[in-house]
N, C-alpha and C. Protein backbone atom coordinates (compact mmCIF):
# COMPACT_ATOMS: atom_id res chain seq x y z
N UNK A 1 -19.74 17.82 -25.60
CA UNK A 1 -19.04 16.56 -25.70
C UNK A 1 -19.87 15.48 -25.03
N UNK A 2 -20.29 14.38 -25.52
CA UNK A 2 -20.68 13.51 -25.04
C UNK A 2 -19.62 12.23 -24.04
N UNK A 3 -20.02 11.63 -23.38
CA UNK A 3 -19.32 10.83 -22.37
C UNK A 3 -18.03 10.09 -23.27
N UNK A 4 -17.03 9.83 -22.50
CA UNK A 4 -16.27 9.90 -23.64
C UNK A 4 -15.40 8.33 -22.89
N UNK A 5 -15.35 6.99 -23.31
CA UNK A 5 -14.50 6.21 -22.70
C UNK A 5 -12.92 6.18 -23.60
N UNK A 6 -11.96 6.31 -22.54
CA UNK A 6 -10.93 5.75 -22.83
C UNK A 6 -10.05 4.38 -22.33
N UNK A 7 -9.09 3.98 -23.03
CA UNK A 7 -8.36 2.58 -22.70
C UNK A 7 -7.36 2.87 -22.69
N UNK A 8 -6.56 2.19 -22.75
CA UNK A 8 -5.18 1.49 -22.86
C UNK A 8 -4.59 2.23 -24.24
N UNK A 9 -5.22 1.95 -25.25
CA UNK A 9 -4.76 2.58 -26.19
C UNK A 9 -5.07 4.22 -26.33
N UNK A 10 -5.41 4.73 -25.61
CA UNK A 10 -5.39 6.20 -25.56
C UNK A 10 -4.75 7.09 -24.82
N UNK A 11 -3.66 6.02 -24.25
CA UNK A 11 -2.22 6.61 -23.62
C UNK A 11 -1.73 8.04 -24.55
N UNK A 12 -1.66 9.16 -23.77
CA UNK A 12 -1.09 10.49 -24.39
C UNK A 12 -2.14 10.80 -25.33
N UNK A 13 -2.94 10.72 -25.56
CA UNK A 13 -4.25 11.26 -25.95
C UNK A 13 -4.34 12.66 -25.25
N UNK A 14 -5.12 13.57 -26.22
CA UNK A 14 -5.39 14.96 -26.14
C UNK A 14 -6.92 15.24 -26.23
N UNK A 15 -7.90 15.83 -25.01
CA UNK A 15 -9.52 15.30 -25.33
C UNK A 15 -9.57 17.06 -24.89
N UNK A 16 -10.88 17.17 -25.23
CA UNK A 16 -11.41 19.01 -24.97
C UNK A 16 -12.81 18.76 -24.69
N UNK A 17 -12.83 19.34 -23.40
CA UNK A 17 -14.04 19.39 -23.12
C UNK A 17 -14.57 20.50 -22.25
N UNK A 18 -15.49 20.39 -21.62
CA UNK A 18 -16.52 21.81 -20.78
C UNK A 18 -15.92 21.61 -19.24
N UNK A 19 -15.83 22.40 -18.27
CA UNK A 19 -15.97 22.18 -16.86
C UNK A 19 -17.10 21.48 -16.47
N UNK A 20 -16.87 20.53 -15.64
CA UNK A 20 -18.70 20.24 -15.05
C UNK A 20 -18.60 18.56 -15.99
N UNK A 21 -17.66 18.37 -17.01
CA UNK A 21 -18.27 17.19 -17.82
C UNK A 21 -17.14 16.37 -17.64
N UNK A 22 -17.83 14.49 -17.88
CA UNK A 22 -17.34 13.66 -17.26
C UNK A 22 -16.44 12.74 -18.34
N UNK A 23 -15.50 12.17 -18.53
CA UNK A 23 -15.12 10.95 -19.26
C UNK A 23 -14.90 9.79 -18.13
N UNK A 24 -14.22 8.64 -18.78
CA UNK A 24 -14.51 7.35 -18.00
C UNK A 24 -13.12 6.62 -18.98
N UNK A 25 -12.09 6.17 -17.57
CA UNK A 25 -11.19 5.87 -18.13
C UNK A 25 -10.81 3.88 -17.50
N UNK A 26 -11.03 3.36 -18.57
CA UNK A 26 -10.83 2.10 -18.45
C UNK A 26 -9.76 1.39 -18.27
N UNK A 27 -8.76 0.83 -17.42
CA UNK A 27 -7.39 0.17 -17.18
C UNK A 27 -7.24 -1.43 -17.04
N UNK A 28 -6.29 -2.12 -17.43
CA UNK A 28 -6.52 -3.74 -16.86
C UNK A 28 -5.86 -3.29 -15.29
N UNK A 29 -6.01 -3.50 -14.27
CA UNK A 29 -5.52 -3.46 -12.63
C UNK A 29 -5.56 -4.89 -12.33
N UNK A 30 -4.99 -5.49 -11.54
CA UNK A 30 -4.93 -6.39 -10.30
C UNK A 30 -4.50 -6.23 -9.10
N UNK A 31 -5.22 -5.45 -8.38
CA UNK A 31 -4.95 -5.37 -7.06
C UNK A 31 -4.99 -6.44 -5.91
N UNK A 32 -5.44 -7.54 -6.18
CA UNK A 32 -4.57 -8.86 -5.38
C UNK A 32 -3.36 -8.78 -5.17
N UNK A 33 -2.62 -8.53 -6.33
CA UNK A 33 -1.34 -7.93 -6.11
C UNK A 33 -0.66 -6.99 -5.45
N UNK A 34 -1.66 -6.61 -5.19
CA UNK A 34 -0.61 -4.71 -4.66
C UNK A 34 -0.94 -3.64 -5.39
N UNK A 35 -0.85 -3.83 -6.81
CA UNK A 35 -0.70 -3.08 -7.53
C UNK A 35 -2.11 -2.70 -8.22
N UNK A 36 -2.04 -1.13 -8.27
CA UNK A 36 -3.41 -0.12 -8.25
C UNK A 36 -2.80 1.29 -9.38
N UNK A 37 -3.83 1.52 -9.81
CA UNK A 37 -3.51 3.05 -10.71
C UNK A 37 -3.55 3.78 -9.55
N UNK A 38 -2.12 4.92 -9.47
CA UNK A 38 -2.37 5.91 -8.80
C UNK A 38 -2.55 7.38 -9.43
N UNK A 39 -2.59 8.35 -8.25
CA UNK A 39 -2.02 9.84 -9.38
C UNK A 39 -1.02 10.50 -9.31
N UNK A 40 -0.19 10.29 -9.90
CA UNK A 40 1.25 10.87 -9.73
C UNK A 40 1.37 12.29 -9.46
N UNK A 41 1.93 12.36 -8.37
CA UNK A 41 1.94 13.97 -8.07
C UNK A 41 1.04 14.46 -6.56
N UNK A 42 0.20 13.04 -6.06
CA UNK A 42 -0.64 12.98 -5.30
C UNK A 42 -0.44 12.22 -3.94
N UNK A 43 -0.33 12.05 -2.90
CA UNK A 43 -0.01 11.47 -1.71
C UNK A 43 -0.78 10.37 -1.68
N UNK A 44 -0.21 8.84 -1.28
CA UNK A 44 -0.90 7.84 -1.58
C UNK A 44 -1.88 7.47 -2.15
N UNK A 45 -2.73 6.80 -2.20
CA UNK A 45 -4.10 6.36 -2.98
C UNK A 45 -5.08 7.65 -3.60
N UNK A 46 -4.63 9.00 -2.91
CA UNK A 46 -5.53 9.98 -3.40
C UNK A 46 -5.60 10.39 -4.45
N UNK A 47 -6.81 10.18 -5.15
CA UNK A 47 -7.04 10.44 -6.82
C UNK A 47 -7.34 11.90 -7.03
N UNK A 48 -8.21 12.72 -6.31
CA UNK A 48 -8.54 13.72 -6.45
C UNK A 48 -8.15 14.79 -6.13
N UNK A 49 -7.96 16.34 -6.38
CA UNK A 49 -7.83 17.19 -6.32
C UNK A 49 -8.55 18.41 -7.29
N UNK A 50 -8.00 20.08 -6.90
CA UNK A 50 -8.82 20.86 -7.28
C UNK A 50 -8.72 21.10 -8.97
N UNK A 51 -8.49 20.00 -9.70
CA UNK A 51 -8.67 20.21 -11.35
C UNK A 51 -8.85 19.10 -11.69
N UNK A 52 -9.64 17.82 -11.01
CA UNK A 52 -9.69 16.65 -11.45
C UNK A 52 -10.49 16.03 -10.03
N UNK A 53 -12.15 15.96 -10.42
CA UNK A 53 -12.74 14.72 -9.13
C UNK A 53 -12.76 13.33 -9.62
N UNK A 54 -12.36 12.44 -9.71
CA UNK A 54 -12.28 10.92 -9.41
C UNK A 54 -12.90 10.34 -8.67
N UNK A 55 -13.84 9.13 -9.15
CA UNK A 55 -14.28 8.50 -8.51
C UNK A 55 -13.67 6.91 -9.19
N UNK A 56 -13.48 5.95 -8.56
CA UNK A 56 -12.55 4.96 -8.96
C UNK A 56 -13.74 3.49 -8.47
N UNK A 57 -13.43 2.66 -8.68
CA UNK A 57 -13.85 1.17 -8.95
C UNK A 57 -12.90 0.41 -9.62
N UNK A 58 -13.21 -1.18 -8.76
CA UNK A 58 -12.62 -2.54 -9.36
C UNK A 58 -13.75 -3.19 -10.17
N UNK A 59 -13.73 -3.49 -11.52
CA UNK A 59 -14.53 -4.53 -12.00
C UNK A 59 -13.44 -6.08 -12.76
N UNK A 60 -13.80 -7.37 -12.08
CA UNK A 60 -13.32 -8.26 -12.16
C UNK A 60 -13.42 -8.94 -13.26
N UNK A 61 -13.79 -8.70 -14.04
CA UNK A 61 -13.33 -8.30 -15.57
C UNK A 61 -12.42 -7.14 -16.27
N UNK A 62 -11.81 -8.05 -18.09
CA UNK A 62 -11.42 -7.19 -18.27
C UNK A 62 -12.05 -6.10 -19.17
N UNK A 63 -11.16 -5.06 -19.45
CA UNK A 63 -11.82 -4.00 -20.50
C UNK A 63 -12.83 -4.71 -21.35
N UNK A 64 -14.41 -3.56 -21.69
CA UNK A 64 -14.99 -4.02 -22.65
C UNK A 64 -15.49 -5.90 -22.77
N UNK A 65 -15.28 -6.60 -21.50
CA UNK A 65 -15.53 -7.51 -21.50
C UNK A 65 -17.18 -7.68 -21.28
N UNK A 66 -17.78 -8.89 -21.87
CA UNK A 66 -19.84 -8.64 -22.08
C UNK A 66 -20.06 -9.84 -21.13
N UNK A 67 -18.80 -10.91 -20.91
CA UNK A 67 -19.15 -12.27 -20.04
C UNK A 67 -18.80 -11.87 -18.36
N UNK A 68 -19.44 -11.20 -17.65
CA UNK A 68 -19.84 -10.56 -16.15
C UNK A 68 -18.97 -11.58 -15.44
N UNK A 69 -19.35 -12.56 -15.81
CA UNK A 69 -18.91 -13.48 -14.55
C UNK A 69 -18.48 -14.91 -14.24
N UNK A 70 -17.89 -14.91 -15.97
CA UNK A 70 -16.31 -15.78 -16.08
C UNK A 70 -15.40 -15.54 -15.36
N UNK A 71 -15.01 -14.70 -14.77
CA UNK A 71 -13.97 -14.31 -13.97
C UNK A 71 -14.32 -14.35 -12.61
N UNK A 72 -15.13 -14.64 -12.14
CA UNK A 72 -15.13 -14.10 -10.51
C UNK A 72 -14.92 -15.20 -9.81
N UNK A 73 -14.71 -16.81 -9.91
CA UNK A 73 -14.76 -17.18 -9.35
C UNK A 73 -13.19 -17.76 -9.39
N UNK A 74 -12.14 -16.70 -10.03
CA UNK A 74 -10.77 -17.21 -10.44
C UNK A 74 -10.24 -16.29 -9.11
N UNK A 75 -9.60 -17.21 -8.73
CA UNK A 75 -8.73 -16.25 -7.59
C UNK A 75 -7.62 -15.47 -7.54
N UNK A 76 -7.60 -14.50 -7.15
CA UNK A 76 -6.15 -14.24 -7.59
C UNK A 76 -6.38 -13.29 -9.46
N UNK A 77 -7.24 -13.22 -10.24
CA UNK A 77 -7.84 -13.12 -11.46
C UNK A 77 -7.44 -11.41 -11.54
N UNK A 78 -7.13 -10.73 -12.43
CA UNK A 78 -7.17 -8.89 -12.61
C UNK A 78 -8.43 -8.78 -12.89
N UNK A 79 -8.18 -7.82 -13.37
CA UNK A 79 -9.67 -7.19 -13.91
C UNK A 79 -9.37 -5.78 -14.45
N UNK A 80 -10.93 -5.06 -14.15
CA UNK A 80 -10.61 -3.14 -14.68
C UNK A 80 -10.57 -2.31 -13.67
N UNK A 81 -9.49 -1.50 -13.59
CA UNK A 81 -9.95 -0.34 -12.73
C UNK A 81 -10.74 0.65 -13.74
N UNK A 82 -11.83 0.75 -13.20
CA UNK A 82 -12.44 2.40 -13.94
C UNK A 82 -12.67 3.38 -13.36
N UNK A 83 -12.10 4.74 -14.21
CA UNK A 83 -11.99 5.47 -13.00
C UNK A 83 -13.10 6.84 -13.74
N UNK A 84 -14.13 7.24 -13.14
CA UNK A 84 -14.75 8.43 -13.64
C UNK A 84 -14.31 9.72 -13.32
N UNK A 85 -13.85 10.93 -14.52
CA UNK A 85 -13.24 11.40 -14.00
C UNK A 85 -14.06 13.21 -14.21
N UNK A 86 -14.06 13.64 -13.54
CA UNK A 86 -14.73 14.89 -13.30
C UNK A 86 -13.87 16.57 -14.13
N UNK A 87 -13.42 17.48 -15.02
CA UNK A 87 -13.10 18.60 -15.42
C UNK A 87 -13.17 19.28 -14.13
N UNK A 88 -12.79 20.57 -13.50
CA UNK A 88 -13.47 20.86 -12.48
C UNK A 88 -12.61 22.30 -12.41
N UNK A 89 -11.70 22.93 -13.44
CA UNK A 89 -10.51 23.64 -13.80
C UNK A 89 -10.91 23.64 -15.07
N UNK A 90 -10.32 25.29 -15.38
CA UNK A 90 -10.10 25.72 -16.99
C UNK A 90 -8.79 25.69 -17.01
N UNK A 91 -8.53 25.11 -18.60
CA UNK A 91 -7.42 25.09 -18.43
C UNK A 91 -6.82 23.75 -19.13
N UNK A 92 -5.47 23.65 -19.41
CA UNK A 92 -4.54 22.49 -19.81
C UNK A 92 -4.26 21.88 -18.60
N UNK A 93 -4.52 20.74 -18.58
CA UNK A 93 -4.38 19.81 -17.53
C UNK A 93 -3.59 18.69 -18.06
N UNK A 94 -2.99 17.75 -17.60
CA UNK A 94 -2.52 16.50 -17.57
C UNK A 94 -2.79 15.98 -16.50
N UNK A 95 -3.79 14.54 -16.93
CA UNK A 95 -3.83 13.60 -15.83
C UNK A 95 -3.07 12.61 -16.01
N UNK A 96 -2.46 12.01 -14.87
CA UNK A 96 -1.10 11.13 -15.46
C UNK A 96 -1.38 10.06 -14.17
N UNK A 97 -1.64 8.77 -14.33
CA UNK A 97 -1.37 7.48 -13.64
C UNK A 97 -0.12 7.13 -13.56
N UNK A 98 -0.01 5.93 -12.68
CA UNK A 98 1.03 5.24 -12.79
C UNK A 98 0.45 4.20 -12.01
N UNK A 99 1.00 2.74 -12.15
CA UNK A 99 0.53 1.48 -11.80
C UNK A 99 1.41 0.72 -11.10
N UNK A 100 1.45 1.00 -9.86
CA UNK A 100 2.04 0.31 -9.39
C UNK A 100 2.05 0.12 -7.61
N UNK A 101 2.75 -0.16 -6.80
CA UNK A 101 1.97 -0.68 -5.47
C UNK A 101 2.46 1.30 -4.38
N UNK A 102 1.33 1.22 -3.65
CA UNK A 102 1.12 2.48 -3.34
C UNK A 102 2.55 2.76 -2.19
N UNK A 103 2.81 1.73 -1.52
CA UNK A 103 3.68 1.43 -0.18
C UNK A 103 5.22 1.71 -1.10
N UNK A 104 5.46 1.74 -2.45
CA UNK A 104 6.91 1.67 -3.22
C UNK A 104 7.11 2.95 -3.85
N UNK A 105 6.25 3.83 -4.12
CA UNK A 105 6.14 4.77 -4.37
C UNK A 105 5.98 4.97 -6.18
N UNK A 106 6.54 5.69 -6.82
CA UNK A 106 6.10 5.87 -8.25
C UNK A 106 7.25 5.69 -9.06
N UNK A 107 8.49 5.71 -8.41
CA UNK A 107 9.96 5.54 -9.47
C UNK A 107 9.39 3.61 -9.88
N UNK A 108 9.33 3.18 -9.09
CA UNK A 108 9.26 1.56 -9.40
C UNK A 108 7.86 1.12 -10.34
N UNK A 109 6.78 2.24 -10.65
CA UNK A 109 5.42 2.45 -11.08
C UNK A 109 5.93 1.36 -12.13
N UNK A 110 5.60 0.10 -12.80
CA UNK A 110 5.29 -0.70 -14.27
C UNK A 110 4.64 0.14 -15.20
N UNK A 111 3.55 1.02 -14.93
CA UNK A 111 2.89 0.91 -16.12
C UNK A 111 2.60 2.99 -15.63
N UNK A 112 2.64 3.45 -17.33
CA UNK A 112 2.25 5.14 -17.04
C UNK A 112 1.16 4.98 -18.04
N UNK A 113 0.31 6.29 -17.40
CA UNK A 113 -0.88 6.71 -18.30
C UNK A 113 -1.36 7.70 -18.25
N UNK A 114 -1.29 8.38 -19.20
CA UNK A 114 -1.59 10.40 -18.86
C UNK A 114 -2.55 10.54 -20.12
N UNK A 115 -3.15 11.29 -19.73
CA UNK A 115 -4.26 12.16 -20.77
C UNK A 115 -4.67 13.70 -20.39
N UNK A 116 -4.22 14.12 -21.49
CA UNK A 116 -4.17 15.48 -21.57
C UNK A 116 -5.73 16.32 -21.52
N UNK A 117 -5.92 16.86 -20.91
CA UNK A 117 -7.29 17.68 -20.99
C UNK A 117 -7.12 18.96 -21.66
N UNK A 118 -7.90 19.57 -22.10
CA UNK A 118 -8.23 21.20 -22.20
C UNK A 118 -9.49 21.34 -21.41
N UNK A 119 -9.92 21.74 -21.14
CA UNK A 119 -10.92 22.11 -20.24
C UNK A 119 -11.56 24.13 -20.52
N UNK A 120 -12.77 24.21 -20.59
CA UNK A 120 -13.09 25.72 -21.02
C UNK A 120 -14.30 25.64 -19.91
N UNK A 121 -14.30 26.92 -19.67
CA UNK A 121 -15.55 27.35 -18.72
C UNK A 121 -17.15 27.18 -19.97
């Protein structure tokens, strides 16, 4: 499988891939606000665990955007969270977000986002 980006529109999406291999999942975030993708099921801000490594970033733009740096000098402005995400488990997985401020917990989450893995040794 080659690197694989997803969006917004690939909410409940079903992807298959190897242990060891990476996709890259693209979100609109504004954390000026408060509000951040979390992982549901996970104790505050922590993205990672033993069937899923995460590595996460803010870019102040949005999705798929090519103009860098129309946005940066807007205050207050969203942008992308992207989050790279690591296989690391065989197996059916669900990775599942939720968007919303880390201190309120996940019933009040605005926004859900799960993607289903298969994963093979």
């Amino acid at each position: 499988m080659s690197h694989n980006l997803f969006t917004e529109e690939d909410n409940n999406k079903t992807i298959r891939m190897v242990i060891g291999e990476t996709f890259t999942i693209e979100l609109e975030s504004n954390p000026t606000t408060g509000y951040t993708w979390l992982r549901s099921g996970l104790a505050g801000t922590e993205l990672s665990d033993c069937t899923f490594a995460i590595q996460s970033k803010f870019n102040n733009r949005a999705p798929h955007d090519n103009h860098k740096n129309h946005r940066r000098l807007l205050v207050g402005a969203g942008g992308t969270m992207v989050l790279e995400v690591k296989a690391l488990k065989a197996g059916k997985h669900t990775l599942s977000l939720a968007y919303g401020r880390p201190w309120v917990g996940f019933n009040a989450a605005a926004k859900r986002y799960n993607i289903h893995v298969e994963a093979t040794a």
